[in-house]
C-alpha atoms as a PDB file:
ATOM      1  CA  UNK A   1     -48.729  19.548  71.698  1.00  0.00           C
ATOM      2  CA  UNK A   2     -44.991  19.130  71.821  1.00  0.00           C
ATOM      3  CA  UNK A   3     -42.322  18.616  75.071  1.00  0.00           C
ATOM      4  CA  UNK A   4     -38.864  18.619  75.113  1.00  0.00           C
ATOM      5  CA  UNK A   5     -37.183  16.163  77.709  1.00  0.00           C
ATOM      6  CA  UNK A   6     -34.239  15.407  79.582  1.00  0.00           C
ATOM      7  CA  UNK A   7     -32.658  13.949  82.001  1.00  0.00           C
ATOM      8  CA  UNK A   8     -34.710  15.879  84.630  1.00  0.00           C
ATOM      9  CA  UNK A   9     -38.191  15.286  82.860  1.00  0.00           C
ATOM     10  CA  UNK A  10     -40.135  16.762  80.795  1.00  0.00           C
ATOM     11  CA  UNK A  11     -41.663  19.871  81.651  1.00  0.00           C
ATOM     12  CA  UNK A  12     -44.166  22.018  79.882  1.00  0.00           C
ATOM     13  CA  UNK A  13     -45.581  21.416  76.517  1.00  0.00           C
ATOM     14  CA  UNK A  14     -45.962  24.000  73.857  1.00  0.00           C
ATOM     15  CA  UNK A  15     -48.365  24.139  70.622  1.00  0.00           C
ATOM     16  CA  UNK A  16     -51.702  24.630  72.534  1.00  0.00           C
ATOM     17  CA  UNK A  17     -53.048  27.724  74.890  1.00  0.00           C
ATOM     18  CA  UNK A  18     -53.577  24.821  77.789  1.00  0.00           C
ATOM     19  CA  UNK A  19     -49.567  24.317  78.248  1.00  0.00           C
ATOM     20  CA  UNK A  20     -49.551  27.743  80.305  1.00  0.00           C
ATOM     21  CA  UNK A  21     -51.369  26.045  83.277  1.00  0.00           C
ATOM     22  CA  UNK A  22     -49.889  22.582  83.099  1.00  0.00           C
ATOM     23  CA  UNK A  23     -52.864  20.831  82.366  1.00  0.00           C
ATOM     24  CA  UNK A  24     -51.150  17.922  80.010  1.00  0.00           C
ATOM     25  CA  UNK A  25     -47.740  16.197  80.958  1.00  0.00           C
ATOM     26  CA  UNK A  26     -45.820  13.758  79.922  1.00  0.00           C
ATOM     27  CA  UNK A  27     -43.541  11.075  81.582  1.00  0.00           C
ATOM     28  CA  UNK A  28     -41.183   9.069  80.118  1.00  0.00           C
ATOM     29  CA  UNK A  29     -39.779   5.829  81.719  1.00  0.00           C
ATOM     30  CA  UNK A  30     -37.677   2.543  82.079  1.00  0.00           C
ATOM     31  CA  UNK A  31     -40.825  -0.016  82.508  1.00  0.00           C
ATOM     32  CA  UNK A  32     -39.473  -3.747  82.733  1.00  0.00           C
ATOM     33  CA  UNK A  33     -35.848  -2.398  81.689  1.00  0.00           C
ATOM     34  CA  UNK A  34     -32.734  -1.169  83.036  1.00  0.00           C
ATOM     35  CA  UNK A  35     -30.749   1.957  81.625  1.00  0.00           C
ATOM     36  CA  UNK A  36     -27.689   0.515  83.825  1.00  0.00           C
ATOM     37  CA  UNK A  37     -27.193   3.710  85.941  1.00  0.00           C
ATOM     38  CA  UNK A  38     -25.840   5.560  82.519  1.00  0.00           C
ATOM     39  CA  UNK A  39     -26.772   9.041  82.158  1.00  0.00           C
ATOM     40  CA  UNK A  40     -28.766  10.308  79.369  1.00  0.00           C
ATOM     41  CA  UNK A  41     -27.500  11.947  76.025  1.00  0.00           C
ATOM     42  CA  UNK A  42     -27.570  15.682  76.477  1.00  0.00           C
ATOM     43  CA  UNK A  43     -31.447  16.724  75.916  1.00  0.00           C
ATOM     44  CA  UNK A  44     -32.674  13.248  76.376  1.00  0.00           C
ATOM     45  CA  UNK A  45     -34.624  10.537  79.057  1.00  0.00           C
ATOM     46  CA  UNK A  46     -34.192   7.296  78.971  1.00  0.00           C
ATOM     47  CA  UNK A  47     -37.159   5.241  78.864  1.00  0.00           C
ATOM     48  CA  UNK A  48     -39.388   2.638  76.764  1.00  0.00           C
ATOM     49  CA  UNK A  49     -42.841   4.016  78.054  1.00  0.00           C
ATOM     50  CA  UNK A  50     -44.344   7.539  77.353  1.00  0.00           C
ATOM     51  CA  UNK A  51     -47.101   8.421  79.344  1.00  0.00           C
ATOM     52  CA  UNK A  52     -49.566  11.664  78.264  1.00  0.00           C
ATOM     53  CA  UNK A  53     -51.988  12.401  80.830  1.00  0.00           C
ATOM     54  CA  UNK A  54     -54.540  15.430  81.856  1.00  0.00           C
ATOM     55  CA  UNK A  55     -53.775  17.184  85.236  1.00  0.00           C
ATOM     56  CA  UNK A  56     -57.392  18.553  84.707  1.00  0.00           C
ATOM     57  CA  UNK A  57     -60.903  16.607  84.785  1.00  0.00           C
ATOM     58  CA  UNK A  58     -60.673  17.022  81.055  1.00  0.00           C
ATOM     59  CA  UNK A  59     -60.861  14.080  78.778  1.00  0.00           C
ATOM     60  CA  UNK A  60     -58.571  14.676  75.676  1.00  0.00           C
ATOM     61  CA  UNK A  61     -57.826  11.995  72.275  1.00  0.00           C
ATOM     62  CA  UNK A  62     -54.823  11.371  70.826  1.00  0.00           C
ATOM     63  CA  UNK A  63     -54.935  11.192  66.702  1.00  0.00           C
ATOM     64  CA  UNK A  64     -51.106  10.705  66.281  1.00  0.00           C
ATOM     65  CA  UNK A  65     -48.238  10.260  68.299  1.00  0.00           C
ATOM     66  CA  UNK A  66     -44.653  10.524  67.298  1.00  0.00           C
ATOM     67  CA  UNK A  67     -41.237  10.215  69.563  1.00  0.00           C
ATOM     68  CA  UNK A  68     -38.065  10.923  67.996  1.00  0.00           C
ATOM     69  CA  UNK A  69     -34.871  10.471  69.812  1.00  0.00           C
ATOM     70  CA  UNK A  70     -30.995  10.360  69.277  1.00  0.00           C
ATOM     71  CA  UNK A  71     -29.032   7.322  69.020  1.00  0.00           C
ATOM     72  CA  UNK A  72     -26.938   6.062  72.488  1.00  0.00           C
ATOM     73  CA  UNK A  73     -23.409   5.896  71.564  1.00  0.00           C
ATOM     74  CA  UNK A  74     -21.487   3.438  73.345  1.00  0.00           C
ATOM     75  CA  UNK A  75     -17.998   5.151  73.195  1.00  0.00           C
ATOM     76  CA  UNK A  76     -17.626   7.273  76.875  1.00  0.00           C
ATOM     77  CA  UNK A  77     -14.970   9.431  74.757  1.00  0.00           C
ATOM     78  CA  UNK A  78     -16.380  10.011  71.795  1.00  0.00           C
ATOM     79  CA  UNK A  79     -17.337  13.573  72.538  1.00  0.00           C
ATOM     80  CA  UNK A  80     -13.359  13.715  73.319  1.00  0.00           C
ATOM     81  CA  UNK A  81     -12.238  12.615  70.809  1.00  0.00           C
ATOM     82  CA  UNK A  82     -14.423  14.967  68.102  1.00  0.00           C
ATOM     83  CA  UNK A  83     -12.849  17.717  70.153  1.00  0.00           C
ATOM     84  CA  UNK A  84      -9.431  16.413  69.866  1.00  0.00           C
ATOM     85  CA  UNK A  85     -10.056  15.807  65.931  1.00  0.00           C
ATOM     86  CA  UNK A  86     -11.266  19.586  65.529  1.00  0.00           C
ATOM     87  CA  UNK A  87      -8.779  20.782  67.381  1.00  0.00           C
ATOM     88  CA  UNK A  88      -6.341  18.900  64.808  1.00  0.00           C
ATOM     89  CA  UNK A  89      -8.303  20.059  61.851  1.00  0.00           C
ATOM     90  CA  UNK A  90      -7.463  23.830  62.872  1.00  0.00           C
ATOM     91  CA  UNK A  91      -3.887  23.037  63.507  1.00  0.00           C
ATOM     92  CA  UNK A  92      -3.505  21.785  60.222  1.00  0.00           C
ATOM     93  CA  UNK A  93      -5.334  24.565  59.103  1.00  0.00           C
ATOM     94  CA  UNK A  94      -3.074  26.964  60.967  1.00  0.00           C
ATOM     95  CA  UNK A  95      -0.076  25.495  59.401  1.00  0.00           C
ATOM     96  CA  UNK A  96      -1.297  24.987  55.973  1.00  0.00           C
ATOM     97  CA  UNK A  97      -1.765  29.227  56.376  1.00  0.00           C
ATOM     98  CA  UNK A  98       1.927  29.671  57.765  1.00  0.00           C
ATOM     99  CA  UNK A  99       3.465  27.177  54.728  1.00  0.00           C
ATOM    100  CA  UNK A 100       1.832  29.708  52.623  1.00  0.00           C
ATOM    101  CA  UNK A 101       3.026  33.191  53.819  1.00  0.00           C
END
């Protein structure tokens, strides 16, 4: 089984005829931390607890568990200033073309 989360949760799980009718979930959360109000990275939660459960009476085991994650940058502008630094790379670009002709 496999979920993507976010911000807003994480929704439905794929991988396994069952996800249709929501009978497995996951939550993630912040138990006995902060995340200081900060908003998540783009397709992420926040949160050092993952909890799998069964909406159903169903008992199900769990052989192997893996999270995977991206890494919090600290730098508010740093999606800014890759922008800025592609926008530069095709101005050089652009002049590079006009030194040329």
């Amino acid at each position: 089984l496999t979920w993507s989360c976010d911000a807003s949760g994480c929704g439905k799980c794929t991988g396994y005829s069952s996800c249709s009718d929501s009978a497995y979930s996951v939550v993630v959360s912040a138990e006995g931390a902060t995340t200081d109000d900060l908003p998540a990275p783009s397709g992420c939660a926040y949160g050092n607890t993952v909890k799998l459960q069964s909406n159903s009476r169903a008992t199900f085991w769990v052989h192997e568990i893996a999270v995977t994650g991206k890494e919090i940058i600290d730098d508010p502008c740093l999606e800014q200033k890759r922008e800025l630094a592609a926008a530069n790379q095709r101005l050089n670009v652009a002049e590079k073309k006009v030194k040329v002709l």
